[in-house]
Each structure stands twice: as C-alpha cells, then as structure tokens.
N, C-alpha and C. Protein backbone atom coordinates (compact mmCIF):
# COMPACT_ATOMS: atom_id res chain seq x y z
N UNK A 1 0.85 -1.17 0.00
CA UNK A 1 0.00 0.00 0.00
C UNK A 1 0.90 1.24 0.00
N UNK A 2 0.86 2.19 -1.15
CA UNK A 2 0.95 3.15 -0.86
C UNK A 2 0.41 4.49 -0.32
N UNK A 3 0.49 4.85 0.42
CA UNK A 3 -0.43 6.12 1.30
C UNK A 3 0.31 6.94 1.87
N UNK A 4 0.60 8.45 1.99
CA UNK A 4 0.66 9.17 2.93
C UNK A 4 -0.07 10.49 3.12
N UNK A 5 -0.12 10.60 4.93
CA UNK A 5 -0.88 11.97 5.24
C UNK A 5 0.14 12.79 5.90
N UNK A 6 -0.08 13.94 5.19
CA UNK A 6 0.66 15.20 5.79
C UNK A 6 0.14 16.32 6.17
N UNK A 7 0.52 17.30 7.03
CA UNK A 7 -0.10 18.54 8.05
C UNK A 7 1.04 19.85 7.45
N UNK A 8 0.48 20.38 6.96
CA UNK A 8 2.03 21.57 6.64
C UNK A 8 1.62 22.03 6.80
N UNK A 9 2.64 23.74 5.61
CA UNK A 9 1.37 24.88 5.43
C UNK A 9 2.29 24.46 4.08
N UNK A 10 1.65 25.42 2.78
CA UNK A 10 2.08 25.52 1.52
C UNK A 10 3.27 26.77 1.31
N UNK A 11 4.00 26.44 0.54
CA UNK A 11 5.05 26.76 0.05
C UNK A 11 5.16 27.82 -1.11
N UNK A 12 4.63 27.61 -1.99
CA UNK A 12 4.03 28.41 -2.73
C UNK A 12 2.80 28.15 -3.24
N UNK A 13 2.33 29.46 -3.79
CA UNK A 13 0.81 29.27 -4.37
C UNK A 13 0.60 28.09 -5.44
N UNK A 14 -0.50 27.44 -5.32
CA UNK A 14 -0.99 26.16 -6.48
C UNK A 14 -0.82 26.89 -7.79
N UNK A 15 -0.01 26.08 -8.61
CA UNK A 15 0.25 26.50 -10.09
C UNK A 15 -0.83 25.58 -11.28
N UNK A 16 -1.39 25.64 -11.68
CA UNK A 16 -2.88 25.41 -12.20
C UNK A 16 -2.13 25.51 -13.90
N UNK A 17 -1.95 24.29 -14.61
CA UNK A 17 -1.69 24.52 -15.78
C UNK A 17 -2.70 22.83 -16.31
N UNK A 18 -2.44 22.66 -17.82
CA UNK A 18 -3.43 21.88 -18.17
C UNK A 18 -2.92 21.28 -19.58
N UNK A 19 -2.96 19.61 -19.40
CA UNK A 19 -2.34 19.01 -20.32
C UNK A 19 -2.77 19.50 -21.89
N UNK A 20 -2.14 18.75 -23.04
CA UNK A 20 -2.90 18.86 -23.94
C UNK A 20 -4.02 18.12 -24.39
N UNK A 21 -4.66 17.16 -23.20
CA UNK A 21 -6.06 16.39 -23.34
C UNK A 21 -6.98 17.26 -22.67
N UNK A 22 -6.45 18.66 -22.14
CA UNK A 22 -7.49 19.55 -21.50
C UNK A 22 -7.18 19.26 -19.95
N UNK A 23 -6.64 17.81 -18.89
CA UNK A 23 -6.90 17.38 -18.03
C UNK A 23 -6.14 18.59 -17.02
N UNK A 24 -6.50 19.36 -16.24
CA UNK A 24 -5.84 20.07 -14.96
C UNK A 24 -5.14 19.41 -14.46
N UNK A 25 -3.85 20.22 -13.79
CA UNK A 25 -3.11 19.56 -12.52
C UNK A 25 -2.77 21.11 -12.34
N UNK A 26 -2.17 20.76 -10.89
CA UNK A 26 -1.77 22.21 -10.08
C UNK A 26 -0.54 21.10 -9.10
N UNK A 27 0.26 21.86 -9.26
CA UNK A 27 2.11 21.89 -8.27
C UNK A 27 2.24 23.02 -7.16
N UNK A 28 2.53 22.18 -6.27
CA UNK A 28 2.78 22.93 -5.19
C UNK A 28 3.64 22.57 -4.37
N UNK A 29 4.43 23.24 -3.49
CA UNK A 29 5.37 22.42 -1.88
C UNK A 29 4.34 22.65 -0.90
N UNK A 30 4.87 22.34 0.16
CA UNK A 30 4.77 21.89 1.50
C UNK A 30 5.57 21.71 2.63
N UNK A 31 5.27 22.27 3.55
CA UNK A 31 6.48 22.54 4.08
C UNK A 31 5.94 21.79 6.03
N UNK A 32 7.01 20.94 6.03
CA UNK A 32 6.68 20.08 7.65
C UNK A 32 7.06 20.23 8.81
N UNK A 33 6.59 20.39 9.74
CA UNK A 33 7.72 20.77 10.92
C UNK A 33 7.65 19.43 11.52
N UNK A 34 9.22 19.05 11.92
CA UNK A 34 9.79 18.09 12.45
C UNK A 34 10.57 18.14 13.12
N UNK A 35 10.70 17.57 14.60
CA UNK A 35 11.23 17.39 15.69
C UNK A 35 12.10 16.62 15.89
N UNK A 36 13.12 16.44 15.99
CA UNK A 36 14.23 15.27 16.28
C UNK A 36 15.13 15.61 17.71
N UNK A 37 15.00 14.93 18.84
CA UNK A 37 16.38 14.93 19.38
C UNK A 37 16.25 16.47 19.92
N UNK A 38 15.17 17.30 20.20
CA UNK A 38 14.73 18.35 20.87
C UNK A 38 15.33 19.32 19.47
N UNK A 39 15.69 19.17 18.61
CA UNK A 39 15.61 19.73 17.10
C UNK A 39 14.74 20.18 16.23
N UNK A 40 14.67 21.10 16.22
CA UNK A 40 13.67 21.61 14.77
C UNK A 40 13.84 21.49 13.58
N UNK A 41 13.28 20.55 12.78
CA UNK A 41 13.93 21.45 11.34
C UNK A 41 12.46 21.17 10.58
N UNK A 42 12.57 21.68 8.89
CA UNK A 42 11.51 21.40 7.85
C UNK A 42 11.97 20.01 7.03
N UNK A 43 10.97 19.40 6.56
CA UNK A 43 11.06 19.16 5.48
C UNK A 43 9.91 19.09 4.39
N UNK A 44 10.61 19.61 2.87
CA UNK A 44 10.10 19.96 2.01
C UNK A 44 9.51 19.12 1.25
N UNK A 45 8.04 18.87 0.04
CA UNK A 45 7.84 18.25 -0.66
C UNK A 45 7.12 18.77 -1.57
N UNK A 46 7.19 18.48 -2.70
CA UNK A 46 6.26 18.83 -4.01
C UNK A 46 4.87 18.01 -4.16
N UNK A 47 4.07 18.96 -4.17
CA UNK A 47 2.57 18.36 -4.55
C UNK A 47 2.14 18.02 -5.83
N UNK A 48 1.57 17.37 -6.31
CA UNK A 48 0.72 17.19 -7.50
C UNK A 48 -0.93 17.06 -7.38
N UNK A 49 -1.58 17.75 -7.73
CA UNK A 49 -2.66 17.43 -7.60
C UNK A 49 -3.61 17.27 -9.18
N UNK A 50 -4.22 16.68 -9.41
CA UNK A 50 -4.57 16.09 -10.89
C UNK A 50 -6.88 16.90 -10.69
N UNK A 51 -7.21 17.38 -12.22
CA UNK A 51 -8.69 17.34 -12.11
C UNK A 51 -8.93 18.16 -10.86
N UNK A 52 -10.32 17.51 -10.44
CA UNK A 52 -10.95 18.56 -9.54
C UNK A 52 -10.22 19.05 -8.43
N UNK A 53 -9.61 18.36 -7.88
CA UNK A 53 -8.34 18.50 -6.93
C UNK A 53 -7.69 19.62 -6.96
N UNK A 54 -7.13 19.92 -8.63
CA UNK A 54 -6.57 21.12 -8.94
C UNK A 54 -7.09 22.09 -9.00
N UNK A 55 -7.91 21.83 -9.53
CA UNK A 55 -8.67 23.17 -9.60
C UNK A 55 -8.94 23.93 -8.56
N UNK A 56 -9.32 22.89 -7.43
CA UNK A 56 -10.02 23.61 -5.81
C UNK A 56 -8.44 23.57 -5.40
N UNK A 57 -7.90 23.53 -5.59
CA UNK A 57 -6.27 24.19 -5.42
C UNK A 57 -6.06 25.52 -5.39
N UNK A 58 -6.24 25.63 -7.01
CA UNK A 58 -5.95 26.91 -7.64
C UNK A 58 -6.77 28.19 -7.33
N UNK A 59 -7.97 27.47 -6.66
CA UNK A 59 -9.23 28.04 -6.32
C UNK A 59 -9.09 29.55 -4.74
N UNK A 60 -8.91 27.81 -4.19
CA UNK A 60 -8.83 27.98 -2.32
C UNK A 60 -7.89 28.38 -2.02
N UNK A 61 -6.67 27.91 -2.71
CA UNK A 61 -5.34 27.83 -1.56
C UNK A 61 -4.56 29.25 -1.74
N UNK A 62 -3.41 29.07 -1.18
CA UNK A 62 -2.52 30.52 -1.05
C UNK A 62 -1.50 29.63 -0.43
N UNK A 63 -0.29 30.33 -0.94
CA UNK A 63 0.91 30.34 -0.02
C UNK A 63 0.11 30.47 1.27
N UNK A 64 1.16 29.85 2.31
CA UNK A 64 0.97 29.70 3.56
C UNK A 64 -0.26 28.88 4.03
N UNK A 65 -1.38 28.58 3.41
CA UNK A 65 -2.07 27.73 3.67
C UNK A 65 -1.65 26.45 4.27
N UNK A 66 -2.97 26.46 5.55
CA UNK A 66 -2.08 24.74 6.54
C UNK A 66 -3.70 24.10 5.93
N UNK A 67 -2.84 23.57 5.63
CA UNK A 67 -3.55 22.30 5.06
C UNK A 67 -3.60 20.36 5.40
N UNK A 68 -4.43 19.58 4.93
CA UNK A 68 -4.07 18.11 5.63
C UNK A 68 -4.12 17.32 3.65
N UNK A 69 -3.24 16.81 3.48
CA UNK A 69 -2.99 15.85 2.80
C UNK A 69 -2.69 14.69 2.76
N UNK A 70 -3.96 14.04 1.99
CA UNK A 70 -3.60 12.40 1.82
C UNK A 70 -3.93 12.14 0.21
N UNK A 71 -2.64 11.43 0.13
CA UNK A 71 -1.78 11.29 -0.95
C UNK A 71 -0.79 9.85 -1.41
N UNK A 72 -0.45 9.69 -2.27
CA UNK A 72 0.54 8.84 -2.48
C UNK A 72 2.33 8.85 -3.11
N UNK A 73 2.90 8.28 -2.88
CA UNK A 73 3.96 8.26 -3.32
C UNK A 73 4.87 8.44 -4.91
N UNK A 74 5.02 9.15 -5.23
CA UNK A 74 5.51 8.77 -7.01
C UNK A 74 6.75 9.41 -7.16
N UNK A 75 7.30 8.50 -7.73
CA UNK A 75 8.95 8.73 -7.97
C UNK A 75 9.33 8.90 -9.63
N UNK A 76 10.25 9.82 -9.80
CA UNK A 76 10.35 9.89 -11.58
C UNK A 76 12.05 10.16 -11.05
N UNK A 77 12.71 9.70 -12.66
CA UNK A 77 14.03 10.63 -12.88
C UNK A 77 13.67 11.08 -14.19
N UNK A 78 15.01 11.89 -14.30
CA UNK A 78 14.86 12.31 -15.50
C UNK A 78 16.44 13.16 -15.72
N UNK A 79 17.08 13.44 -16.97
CA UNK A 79 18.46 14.28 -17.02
C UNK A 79 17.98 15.45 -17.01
N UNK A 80 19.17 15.96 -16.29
CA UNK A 80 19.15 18.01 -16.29
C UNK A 80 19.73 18.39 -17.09
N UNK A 81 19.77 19.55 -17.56
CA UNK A 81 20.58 20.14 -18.82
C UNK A 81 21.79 19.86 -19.01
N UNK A 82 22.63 19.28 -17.58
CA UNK A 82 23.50 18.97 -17.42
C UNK A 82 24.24 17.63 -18.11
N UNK A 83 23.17 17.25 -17.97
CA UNK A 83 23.27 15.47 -18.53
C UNK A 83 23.11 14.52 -17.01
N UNK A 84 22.88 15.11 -15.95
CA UNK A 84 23.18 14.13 -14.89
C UNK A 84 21.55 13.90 -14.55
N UNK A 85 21.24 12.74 -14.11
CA UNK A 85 20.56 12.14 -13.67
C UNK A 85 20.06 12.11 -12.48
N UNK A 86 18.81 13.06 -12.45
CA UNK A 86 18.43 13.47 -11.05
C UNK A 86 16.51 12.27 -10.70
N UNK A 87 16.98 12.28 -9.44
CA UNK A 87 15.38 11.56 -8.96
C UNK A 87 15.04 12.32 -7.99
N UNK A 88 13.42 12.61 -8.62
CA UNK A 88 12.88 13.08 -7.54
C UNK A 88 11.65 12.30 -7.13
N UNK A 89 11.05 12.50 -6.26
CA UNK A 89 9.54 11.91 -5.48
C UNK A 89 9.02 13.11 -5.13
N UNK A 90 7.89 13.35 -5.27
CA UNK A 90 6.32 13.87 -5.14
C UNK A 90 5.21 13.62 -4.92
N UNK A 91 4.46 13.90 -4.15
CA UNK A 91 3.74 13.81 -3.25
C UNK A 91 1.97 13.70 -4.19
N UNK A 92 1.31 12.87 -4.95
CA UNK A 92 0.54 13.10 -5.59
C UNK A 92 -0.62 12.59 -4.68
N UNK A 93 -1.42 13.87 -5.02
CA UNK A 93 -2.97 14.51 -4.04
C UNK A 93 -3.96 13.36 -4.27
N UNK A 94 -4.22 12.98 -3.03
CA UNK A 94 -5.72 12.07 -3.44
C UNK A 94 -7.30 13.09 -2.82
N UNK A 95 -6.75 13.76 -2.01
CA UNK A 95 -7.09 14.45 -1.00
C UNK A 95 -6.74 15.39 -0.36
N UNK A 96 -7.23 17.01 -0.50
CA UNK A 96 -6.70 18.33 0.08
C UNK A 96 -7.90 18.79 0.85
N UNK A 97 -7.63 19.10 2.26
CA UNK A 97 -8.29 19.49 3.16
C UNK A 97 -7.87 21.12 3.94
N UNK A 98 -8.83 21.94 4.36
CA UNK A 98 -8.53 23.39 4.84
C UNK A 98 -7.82 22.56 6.14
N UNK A 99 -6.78 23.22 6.54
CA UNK A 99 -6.31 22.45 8.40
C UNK A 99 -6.47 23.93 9.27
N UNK A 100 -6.46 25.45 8.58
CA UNK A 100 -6.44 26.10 9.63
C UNK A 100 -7.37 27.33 9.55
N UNK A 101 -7.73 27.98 10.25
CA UNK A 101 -8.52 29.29 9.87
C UNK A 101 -8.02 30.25 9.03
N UNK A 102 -8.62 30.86 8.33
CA UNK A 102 -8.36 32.20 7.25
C UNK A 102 -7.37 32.90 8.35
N UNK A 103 -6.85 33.42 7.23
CA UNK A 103 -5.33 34.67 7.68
C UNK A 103 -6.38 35.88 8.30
N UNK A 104 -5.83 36.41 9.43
CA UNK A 104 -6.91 37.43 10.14
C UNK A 104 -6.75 38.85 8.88
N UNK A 105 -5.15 38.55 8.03
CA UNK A 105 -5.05 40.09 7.32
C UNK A 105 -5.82 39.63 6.08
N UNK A 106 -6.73 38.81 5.67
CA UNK A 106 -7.08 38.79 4.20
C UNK A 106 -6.67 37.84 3.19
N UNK A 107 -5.43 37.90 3.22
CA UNK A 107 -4.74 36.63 2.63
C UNK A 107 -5.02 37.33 0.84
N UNK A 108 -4.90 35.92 0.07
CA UNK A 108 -5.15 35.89 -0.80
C UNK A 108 -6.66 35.09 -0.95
N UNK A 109 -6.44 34.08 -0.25
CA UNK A 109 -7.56 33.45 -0.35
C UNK A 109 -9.06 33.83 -1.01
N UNK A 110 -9.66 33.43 -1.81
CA UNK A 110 -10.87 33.89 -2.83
C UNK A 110 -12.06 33.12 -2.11
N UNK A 111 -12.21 33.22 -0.81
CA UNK A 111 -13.33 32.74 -0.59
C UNK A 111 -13.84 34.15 0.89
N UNK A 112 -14.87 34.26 1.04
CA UNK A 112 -15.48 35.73 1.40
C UNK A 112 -15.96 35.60 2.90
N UNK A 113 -15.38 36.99 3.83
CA UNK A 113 -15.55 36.88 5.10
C UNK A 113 -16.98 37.07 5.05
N UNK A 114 -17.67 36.58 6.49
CA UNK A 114 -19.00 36.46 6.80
C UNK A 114 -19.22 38.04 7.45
N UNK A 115 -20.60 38.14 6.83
CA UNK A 115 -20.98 39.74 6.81
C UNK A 115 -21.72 40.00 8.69
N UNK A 116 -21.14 40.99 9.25
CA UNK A 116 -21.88 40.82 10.53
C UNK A 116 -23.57 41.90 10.24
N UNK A 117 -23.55 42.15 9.16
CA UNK A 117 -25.08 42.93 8.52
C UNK A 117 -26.02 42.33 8.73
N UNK A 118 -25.62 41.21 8.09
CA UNK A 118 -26.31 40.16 7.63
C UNK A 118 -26.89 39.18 8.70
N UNK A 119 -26.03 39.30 9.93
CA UNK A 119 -26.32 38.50 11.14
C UNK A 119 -27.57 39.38 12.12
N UNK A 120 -27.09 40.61 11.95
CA UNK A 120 -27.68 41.71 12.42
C UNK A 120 -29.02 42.29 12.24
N UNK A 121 -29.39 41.97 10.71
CA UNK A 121 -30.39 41.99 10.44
C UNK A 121 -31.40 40.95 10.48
N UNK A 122 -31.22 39.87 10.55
CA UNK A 122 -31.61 38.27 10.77
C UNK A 122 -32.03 38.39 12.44
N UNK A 123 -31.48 38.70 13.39
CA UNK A 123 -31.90 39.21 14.70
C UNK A 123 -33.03 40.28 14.95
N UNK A 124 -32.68 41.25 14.29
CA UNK A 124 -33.83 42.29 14.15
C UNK A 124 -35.30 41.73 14.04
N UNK A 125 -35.26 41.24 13.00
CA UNK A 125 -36.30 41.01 12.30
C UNK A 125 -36.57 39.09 12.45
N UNK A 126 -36.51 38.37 13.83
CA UNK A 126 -36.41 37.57 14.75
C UNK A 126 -38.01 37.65 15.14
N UNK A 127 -38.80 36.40 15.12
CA UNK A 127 -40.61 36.51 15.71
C UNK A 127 -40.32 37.25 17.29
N UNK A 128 -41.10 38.02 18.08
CA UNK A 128 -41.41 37.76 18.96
C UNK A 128 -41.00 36.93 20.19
N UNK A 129 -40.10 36.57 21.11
CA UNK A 129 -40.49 35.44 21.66
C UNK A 129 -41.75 35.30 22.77
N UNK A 130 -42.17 34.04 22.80
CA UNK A 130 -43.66 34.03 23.07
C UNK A 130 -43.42 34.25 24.97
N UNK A 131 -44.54 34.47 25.42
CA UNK A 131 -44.43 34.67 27.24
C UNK A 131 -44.73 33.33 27.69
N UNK A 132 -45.25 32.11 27.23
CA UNK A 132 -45.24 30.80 27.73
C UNK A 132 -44.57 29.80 27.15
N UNK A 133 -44.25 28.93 27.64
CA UNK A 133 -43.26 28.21 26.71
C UNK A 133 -44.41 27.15 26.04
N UNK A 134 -45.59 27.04 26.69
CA UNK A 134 -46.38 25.75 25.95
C UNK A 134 -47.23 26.68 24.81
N UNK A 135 -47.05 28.03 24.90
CA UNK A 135 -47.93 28.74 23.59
C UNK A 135 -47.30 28.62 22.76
N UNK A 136 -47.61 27.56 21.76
CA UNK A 136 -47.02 27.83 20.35
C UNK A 136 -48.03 28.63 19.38
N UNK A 137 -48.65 29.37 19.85
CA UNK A 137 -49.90 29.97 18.84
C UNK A 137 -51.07 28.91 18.36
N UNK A 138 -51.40 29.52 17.33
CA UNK A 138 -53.11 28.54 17.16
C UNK A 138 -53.78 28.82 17.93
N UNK A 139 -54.44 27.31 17.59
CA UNK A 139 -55.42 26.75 18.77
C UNK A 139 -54.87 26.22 20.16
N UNK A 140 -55.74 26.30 21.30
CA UNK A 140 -55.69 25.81 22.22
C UNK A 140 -55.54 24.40 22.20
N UNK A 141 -54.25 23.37 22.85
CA UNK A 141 -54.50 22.14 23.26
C UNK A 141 -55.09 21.57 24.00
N UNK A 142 -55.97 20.89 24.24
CA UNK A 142 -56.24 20.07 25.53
C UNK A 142 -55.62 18.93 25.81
N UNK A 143 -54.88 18.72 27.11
CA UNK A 143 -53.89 18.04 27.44
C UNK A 143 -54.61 16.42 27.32
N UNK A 144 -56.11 16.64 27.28
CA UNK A 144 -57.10 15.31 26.89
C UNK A 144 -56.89 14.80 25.96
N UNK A 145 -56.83 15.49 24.86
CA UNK A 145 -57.12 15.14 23.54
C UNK A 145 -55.61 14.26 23.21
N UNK A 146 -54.77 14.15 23.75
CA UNK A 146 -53.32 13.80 22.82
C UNK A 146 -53.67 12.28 23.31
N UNK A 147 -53.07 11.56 22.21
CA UNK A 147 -53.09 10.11 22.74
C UNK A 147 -52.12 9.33 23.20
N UNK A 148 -50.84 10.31 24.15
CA UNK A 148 -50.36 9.52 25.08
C UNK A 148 -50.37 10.05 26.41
C-alpha cells in the first residue's frame, strides 16, 4: 500500500496549468515541521494534484495555507541540462483538506468573510419570543385530547 498523510502549510501558491487532453493539474510544496532529538527542522515536498483536486487548489489555496494531505507516493528521474541524472519523489494529491482558519489580514484566499449585517439583520427582524413556553400559537391544546 501506498499512502501518505501530511499537516504543513504551503510553500508556494498552487500553479494550475493543463495538459494537452485539456486534463488540470496544479504543483505545489509543502512545508513540515519536524522534531528530532529536541531539534527543529523542515522538510520539504512537491505536490501534485490532478482534475478537480486542482482546480479547488488553484481556487482555495494561497501560499501559507495549513492544510491536511492524503496522498501517495511517485517517484520519476529524469536528465538536467547537465546530462546528470536526477530523482525526484512527489507527493501526488488524493485528498486536500482546509487544516487552519483564514489569515486574520485577508490573505489571498478567494473565498469571502462572513458579513456581521447580515447577522444583524436576521436578529432584528427575529418573531417575537412568546411569554409561555407551551404557547405555540393557534389553537388551544387540551392536554385530553393527545393520545399519550
């Protein structure tokens, strides 16, 4: 089985480009905090995310976004201009999840703070509350009539 889940934040913003069958993908890092031996350090990884995935990538996310990923393993080489033979592994998306609250300054993020107007006016304009708790309006019940 291959599987892994990761907790970061993002590295840079989701890059949203699109094969020549039309199919989306979006690239991104990730960045981990890891503890060793009362040690801090990062480590880094490249995302892939393929289709709808990408898109709500390209959509939602932002640099710095903490996010939860579950994903799988994929390894490629390939030569550098150099001629030398480099391997890398990347992290391909099965699954991208929000992990933390919106940036208090705005962010980039394209999705819209909640209006306190809107809460405000929804209260205002709130029924009445009633002076008994068994008046629900109508008619009168008789505690006879119910059949339990």
């Amino acid at each position: 089985m291959n599987k892994v889940f990761l907790s970061g934040n993002l590295t840079r913003d989701p890059e949203v480009r699109y094969t020549q069958a039309g199919k989306a993908y979006a690239r991104m890092g990730i960045a981990i905090n890891r503890r060793y031996k009362d040690k801090d350090s990062v480590d880094f990884f490249n995302l892939v995310a393929w289709e709808k995935t990408a898109e709500f990538c390209g959509r939602y996310l932002a640099k710095g976004s903490r996010v939860l990923v579950e994903g799988q393993l994929q390894t490629s080489s390939y030569e550098n201009k150099d001629g030398v033979k480099v391997n890398s592994v990347e992290i391909w998306v099965n699954n991208i999840e929000f992990a933390g609250a919106k940036r208090a300054e705005g962010g980039d993020n394209n999705y819209s703070k909640p209006s306190n107007d809107s809460y405000q006016s929804r209260r205002e304009s709130a029924p009445p509350k009633k002076d008994d708790d068994y008046n629900f309006g109508g008619e009168p019940i008789d505690p006879e009539d119910t059949p339990f």
